[in-house]
C-alpha atoms as a PDB file:
ATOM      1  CA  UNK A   1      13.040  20.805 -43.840  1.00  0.00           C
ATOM      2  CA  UNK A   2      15.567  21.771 -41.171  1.00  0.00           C
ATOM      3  CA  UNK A   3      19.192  20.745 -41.381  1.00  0.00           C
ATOM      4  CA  UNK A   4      21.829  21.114 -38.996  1.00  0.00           C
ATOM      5  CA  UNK A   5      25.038  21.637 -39.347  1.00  0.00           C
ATOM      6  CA  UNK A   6      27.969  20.627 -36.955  1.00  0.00           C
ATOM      7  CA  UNK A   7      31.729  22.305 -36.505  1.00  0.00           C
ATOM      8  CA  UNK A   8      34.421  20.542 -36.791  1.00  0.00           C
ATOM      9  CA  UNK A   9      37.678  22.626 -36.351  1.00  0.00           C
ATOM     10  CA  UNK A  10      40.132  20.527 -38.662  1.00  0.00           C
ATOM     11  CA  UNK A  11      37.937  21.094 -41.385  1.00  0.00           C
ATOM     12  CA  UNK A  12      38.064  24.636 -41.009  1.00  0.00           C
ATOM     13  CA  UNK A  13      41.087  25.761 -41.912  1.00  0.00           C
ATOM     14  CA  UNK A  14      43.891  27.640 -40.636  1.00  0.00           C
ATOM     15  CA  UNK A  15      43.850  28.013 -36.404  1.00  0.00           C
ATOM     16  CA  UNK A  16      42.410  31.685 -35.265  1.00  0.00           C
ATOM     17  CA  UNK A  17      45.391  33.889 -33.787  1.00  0.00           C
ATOM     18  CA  UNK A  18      45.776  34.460 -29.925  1.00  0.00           C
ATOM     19  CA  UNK A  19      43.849  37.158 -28.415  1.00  0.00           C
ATOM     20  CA  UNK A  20      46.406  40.201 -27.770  1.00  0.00           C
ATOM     21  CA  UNK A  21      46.841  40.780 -24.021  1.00  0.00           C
ATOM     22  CA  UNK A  22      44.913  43.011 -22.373  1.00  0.00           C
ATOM     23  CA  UNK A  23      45.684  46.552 -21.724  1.00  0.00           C
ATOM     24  CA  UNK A  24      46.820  47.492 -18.629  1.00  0.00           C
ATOM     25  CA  UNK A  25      44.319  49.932 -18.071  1.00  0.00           C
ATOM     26  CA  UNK A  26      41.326  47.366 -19.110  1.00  0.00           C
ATOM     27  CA  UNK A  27      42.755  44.868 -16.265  1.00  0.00           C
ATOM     28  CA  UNK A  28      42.416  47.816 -13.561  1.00  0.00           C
ATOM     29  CA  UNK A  29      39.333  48.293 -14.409  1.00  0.00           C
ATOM     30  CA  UNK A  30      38.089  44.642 -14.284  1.00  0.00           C
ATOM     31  CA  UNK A  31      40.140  45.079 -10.869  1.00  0.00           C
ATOM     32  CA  UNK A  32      38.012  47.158  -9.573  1.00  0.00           C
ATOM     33  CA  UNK A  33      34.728  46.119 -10.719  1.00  0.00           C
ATOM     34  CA  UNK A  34      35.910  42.332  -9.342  1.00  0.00           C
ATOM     35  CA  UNK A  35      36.486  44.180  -5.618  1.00  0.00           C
ATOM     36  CA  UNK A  36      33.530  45.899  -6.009  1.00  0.00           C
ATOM     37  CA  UNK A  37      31.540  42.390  -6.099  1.00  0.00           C
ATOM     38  CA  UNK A  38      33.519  41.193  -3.347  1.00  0.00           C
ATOM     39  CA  UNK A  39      33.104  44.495  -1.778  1.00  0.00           C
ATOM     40  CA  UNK A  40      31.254  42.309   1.681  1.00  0.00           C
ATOM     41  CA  UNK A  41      34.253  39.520   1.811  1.00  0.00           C
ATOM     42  CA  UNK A  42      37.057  40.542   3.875  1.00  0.00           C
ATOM     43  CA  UNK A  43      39.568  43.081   2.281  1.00  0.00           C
ATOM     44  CA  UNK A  44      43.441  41.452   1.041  1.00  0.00           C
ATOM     45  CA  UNK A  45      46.066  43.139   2.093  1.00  0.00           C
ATOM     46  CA  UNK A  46      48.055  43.580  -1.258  1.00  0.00           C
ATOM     47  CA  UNK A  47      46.607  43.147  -4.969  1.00  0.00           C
ATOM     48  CA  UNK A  48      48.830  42.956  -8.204  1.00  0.00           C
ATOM     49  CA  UNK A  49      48.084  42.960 -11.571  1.00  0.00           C
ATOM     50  CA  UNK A  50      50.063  41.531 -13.789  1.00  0.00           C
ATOM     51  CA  UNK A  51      50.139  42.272 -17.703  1.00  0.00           C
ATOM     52  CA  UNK A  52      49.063  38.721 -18.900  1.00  0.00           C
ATOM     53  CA  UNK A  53      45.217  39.106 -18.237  1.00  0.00           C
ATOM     54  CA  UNK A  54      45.811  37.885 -14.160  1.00  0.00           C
ATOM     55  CA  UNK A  55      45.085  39.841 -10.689  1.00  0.00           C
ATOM     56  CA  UNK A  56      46.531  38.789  -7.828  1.00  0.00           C
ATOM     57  CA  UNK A  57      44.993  38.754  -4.338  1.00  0.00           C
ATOM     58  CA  UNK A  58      47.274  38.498  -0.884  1.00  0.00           C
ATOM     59  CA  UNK A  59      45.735  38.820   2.421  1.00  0.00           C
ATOM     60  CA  UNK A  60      47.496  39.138   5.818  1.00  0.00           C
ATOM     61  CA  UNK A  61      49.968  36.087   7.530  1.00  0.00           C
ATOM     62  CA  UNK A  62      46.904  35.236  10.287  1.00  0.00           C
ATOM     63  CA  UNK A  63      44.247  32.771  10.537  1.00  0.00           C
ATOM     64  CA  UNK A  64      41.815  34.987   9.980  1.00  0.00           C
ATOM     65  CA  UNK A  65      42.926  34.772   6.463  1.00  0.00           C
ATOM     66  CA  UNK A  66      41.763  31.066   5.826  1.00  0.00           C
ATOM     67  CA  UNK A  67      38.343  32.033   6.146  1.00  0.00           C
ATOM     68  CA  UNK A  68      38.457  35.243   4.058  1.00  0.00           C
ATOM     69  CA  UNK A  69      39.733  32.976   1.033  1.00  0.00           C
ATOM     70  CA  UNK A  70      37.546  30.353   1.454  1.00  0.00           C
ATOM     71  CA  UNK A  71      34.624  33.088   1.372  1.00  0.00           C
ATOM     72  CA  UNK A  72      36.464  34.454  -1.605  1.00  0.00           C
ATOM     73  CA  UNK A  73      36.148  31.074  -3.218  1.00  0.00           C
ATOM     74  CA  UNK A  74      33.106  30.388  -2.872  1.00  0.00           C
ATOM     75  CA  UNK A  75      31.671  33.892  -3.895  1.00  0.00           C
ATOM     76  CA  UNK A  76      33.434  33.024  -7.252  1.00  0.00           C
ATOM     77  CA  UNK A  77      32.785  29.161  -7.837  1.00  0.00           C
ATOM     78  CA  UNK A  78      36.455  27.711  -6.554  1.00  0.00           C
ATOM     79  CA  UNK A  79      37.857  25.463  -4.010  1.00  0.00           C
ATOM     80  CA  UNK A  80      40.619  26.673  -1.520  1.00  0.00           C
ATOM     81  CA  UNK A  81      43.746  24.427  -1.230  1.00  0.00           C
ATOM     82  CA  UNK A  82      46.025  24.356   1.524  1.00  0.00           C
ATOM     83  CA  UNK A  83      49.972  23.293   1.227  1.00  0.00           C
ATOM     84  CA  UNK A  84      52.650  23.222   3.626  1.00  0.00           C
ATOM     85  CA  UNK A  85      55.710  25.336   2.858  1.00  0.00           C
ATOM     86  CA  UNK A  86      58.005  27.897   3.756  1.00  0.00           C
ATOM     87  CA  UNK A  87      58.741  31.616   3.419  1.00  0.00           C
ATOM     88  CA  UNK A  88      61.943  32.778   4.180  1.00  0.00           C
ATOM     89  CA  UNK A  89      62.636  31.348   7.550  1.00  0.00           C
ATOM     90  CA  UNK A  90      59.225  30.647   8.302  1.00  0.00           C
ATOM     91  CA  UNK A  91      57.612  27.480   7.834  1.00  0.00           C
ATOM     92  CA  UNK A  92      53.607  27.352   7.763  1.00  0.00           C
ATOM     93  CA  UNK A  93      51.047  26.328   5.134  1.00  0.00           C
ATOM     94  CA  UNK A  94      49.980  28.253   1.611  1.00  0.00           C
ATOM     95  CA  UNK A  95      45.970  28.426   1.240  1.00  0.00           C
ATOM     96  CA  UNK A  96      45.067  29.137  -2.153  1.00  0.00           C
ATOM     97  CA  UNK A  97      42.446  29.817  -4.787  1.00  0.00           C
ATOM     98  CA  UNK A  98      41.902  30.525  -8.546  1.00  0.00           C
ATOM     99  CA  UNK A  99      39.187  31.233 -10.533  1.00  0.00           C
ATOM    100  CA  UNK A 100      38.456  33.108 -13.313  1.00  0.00           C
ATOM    101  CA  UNK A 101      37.099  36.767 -13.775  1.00  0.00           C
ATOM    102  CA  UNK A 102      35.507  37.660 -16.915  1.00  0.00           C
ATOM    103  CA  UNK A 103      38.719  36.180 -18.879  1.00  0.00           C
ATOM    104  CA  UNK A 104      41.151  37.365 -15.842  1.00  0.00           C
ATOM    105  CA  UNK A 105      42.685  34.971 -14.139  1.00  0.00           C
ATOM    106  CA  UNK A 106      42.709  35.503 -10.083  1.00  0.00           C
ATOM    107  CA  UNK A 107      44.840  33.429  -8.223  1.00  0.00           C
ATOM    108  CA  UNK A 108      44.242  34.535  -4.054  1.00  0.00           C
ATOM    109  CA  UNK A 109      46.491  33.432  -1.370  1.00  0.00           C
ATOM    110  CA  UNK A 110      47.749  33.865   1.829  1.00  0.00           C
ATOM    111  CA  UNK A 111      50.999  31.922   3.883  1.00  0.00           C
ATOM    112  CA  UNK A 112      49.812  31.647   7.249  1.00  0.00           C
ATOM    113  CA  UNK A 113      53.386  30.894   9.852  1.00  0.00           C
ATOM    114  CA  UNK A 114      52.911  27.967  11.756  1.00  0.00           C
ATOM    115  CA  UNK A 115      52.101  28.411  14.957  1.00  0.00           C
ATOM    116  CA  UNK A 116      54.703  27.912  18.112  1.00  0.00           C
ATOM    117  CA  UNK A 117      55.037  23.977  19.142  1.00  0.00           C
ATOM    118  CA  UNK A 118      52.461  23.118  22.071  1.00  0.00           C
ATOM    119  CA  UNK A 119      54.539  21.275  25.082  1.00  0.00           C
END
């Protein structure tokens, strides 16, 4: 006779702790080995990792850009979203996308200026 058996998490006591964060070094590492997938996409211009578990990815203030993260996107499963906004003095639109990593966040991005006004 087979039972089986289902989990139900108030019946199991007291909640598991968080995770720790990740170490520094561990994060660089998944860096690297998430550029080295993307190593055919186009290249950002700037990458930061942070030391809650995220990587962030900028590419340049041109066109170009919108294509790179939608590329980016798609390699990992996401949908790019585009926002007006501002920078500074310059007004333009945000294109974004995040996705996950192997348990890193990635949030990529780039502002791209609005172009001059046509006449």
């Amino acid at each position: 006779m087979t039972s089986i058996r289902t989990y139900d998490p108030a019946s199991a006591g007291a909640e598991l702790p968080e995770l720790p964060p990740m170490p520094i070094g561990a994060l660089a590492v998944g860096t690297a080995e998430l550029l080295q997938h993307a190593a055919d996409l186009p290249a950002p211009t700037s990458v930061t990792l942070y030391d809650h578990d995220t990587i962030s990815i900028q590419f340049a203030r041109h066109k170009d850009s919108i294509r790179a993260i939608t590329r980016w996107a798609a390699r990992f499963g996401a949908a790019m979203t585009s926002r007006p906004g501002k920078v500074e003095f310059d007004t333009g639109t945000w294109y974004t996308t995040d996705f996950d990593y192997y348990g890193i966040a990635v949030h990529a991005f780039a502002f791209i200026p609005a172009g001059p006004a046509s006449t």
